[in-house]
N, C-alpha and C. Protein backbone atom coordinates (compact mmCIF):
# COMPACT_ATOMS: atom_id res chain seq x y z
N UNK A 1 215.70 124.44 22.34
CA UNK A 1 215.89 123.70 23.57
C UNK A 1 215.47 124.59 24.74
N UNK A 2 214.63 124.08 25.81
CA UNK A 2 214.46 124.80 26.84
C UNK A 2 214.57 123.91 28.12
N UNK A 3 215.04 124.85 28.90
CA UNK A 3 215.59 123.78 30.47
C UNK A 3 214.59 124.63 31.32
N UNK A 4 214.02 123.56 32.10
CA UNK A 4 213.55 123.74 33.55
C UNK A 4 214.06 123.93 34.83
N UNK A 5 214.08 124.61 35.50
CA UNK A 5 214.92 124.20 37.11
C UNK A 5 213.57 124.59 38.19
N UNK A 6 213.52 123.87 38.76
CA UNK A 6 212.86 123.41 39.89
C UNK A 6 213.31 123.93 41.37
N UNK A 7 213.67 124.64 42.03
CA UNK A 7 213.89 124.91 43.47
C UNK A 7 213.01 124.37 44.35
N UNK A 8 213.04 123.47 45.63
CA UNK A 8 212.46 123.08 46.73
C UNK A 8 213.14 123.45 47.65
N UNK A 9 212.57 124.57 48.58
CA UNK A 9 212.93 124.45 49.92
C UNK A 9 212.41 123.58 50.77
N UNK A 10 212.96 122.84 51.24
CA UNK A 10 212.19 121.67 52.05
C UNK A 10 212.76 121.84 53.46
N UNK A 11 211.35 121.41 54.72
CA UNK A 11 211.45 121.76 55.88
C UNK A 11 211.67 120.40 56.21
N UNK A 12 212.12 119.38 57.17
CA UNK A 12 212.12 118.37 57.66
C UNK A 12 212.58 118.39 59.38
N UNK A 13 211.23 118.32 59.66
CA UNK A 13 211.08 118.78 61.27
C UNK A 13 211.59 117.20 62.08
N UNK A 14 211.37 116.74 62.02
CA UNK A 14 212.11 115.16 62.79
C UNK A 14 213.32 115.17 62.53
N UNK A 15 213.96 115.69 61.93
CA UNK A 15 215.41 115.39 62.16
C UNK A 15 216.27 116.46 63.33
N UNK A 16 217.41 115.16 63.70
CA UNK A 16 217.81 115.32 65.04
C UNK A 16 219.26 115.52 64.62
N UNK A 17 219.84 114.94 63.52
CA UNK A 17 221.30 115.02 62.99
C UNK A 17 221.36 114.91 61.67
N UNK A 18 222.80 115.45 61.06
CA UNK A 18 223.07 115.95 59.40
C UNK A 18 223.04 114.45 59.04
N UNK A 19 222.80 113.22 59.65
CA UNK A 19 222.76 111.50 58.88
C UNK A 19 221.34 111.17 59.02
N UNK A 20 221.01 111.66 59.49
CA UNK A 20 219.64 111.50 59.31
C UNK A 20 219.02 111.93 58.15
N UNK A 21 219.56 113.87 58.12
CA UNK A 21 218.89 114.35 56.97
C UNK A 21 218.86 113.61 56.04
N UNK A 22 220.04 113.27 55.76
CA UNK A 22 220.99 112.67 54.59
C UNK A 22 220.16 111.18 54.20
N UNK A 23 219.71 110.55 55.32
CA UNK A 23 218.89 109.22 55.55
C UNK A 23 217.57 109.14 54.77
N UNK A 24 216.93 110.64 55.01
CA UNK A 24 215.98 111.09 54.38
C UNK A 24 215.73 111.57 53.34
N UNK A 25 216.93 112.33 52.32
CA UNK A 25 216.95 113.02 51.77
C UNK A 25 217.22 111.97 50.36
N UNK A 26 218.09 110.70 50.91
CA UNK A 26 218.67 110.74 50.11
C UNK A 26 217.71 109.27 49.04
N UNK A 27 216.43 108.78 49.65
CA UNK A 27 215.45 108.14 48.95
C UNK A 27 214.73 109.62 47.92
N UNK A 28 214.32 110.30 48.90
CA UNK A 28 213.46 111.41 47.87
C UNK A 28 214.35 111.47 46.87
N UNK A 29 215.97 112.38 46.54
CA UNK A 29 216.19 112.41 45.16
C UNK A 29 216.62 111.08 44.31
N UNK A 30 216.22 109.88 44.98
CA UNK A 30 216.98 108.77 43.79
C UNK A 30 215.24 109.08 43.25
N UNK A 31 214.03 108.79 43.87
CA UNK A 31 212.67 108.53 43.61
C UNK A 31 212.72 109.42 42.79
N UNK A 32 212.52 110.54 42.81
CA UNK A 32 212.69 112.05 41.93
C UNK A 32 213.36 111.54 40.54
N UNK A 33 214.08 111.18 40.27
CA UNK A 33 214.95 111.02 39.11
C UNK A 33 214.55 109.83 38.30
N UNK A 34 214.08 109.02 39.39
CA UNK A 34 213.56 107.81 38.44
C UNK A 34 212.02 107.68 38.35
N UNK A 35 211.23 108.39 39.08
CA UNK A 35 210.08 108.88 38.39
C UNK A 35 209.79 109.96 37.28
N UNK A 36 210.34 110.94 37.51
CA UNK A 36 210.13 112.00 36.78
C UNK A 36 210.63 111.96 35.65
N UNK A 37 212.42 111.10 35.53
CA UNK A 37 213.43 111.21 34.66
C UNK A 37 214.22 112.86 34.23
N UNK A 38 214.59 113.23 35.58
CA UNK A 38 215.02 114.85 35.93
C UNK A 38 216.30 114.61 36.47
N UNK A 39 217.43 115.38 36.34
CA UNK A 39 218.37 115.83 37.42
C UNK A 39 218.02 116.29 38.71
N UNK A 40 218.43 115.79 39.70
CA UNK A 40 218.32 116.36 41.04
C UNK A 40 219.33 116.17 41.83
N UNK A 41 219.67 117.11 42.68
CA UNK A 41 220.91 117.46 43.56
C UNK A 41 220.52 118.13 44.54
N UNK A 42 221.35 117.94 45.84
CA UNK A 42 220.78 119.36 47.01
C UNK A 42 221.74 120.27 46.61
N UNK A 43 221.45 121.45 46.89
CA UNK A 43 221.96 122.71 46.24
C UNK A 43 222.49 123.33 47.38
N UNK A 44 221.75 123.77 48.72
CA UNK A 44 222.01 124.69 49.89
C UNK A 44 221.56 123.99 50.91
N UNK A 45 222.18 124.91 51.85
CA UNK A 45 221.26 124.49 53.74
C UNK A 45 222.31 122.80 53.83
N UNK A 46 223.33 122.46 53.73
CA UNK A 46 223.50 121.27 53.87
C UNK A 46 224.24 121.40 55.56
N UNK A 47 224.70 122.22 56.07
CA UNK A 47 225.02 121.89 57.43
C UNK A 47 223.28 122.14 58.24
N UNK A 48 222.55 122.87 57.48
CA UNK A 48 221.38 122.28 58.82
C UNK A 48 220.96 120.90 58.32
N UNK A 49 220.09 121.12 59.70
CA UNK A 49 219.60 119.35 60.44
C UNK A 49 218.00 119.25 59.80
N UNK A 50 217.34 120.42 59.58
CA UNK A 50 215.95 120.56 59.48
C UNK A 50 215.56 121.14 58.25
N UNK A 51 216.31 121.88 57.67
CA UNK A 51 216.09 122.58 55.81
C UNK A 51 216.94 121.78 55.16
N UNK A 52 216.28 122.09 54.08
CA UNK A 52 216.96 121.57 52.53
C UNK A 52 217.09 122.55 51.40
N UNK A 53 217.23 122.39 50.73
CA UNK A 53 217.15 123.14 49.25
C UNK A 53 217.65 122.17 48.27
N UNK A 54 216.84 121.32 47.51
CA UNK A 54 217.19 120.80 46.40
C UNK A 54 216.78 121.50 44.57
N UNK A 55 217.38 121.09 43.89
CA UNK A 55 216.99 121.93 42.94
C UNK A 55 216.78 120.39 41.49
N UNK A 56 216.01 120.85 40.73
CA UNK A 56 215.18 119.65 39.85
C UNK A 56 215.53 120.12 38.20
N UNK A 57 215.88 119.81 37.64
CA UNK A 57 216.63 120.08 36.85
C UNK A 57 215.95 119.27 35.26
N UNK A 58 214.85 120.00 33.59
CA UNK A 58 214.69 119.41 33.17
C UNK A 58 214.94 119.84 31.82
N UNK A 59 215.24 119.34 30.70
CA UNK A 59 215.44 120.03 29.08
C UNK A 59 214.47 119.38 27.98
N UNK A 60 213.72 119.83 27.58
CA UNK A 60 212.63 119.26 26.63
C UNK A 60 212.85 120.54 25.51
N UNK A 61 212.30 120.34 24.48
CA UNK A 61 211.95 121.33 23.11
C UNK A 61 210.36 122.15 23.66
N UNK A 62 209.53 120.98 24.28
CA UNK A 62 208.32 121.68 24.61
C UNK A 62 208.10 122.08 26.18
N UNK A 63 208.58 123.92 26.28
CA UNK A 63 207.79 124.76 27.30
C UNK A 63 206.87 123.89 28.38
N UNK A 64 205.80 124.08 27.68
CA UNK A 64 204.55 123.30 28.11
C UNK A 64 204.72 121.69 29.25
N UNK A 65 205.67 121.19 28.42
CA UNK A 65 205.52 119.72 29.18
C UNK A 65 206.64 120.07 30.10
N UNK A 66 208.05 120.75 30.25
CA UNK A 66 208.48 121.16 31.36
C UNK A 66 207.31 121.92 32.87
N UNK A 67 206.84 122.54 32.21
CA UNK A 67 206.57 123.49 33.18
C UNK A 67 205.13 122.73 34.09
N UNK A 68 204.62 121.75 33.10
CA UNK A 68 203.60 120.86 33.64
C UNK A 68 204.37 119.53 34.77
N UNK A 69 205.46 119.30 34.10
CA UNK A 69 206.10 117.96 34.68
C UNK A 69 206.85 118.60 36.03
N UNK A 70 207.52 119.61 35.95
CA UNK A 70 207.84 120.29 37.03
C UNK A 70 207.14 120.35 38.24
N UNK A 71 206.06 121.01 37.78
CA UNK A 71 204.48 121.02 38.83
C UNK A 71 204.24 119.76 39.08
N UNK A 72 204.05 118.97 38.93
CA UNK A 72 203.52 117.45 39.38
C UNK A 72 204.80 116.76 40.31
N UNK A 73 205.87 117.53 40.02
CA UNK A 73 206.96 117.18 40.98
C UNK A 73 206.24 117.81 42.28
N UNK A 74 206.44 119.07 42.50
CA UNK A 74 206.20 120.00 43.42
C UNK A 74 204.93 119.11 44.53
N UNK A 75 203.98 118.89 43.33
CA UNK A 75 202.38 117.80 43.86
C UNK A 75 203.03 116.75 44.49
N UNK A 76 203.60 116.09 43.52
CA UNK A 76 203.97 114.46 44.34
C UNK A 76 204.94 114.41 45.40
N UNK A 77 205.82 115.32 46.01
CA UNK A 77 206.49 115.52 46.86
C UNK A 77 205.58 115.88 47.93
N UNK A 78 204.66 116.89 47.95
CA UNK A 78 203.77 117.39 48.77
C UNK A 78 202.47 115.97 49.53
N UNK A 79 202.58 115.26 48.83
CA UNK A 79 201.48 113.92 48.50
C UNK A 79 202.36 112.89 49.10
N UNK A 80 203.51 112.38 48.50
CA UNK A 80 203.89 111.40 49.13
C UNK A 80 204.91 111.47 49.77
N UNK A 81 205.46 112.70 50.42
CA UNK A 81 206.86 112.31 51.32
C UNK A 81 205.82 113.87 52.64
N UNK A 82 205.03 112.93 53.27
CA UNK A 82 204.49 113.80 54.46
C UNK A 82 205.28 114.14 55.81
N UNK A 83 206.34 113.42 55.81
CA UNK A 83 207.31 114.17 56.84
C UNK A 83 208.02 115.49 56.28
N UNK A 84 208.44 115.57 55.16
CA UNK A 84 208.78 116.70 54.45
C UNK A 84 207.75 117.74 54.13
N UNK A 85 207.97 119.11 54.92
CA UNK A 85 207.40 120.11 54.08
C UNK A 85 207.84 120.70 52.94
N UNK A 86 207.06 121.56 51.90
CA UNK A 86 207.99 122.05 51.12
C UNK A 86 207.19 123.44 51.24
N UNK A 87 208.30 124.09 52.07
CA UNK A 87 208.14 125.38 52.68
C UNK A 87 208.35 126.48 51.68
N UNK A 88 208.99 126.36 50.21
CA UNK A 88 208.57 127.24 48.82
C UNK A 88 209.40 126.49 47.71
N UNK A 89 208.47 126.47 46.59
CA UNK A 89 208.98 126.11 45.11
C UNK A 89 209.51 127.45 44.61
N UNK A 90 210.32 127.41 43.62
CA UNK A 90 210.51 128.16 42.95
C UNK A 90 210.66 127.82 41.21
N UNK A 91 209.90 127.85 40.29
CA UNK A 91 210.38 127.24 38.98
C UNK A 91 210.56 128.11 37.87
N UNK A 92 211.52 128.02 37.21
CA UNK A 92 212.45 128.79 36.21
C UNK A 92 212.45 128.15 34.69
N UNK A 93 211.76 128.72 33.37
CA UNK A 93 212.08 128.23 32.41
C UNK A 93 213.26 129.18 31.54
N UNK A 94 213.78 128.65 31.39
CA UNK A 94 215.00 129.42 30.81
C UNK A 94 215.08 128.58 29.15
């Protein structure tokens, strides 16, 4: 068994208040989970207004298709949520 974890620091410059973030934040991880079929949660940064840190969470037998499916997260976040930066990945096979 091998697990993936995913780190996103994410920048989100338009936001003005912590309901907003939250407004924003909180379509990206349902989309995340039901595209990918991953765990996702925000992890840190939750009293700021403008960072994030969510973390992506995956367990397969095959290396390979974690560490590929991971990456295409990282892509499709970068691709389709353009108000969000993602100011650093970090990915972990354990």
């Amino acid at each position: 068994m091998t697990i993936g974890l995913l780190t996103l620091h994410l920048g989100i410059p338009a936001c003005a208040s912590l309901k907003e973030k939250r407004s924003r934040l909180k379509p990206l991880i349902h989309r995340l989970h039901r595209q990918f079929n991953i765990s996702v949660a925000e992890m840190n940064l939750q009293d700021k207004w403008q960072e994030a840190v969510i973390a992506c969470a995956m367990v397969n037998s095959d290396r390979a298709h974690i560490q590929r499916s991971l990456q295409a997260v990282v892509e499709w976040v970068e691709r389709n949520w353009p108000d969000m930066d993602v100011m650093d990945d970090r990915l972990e096979i354990i």
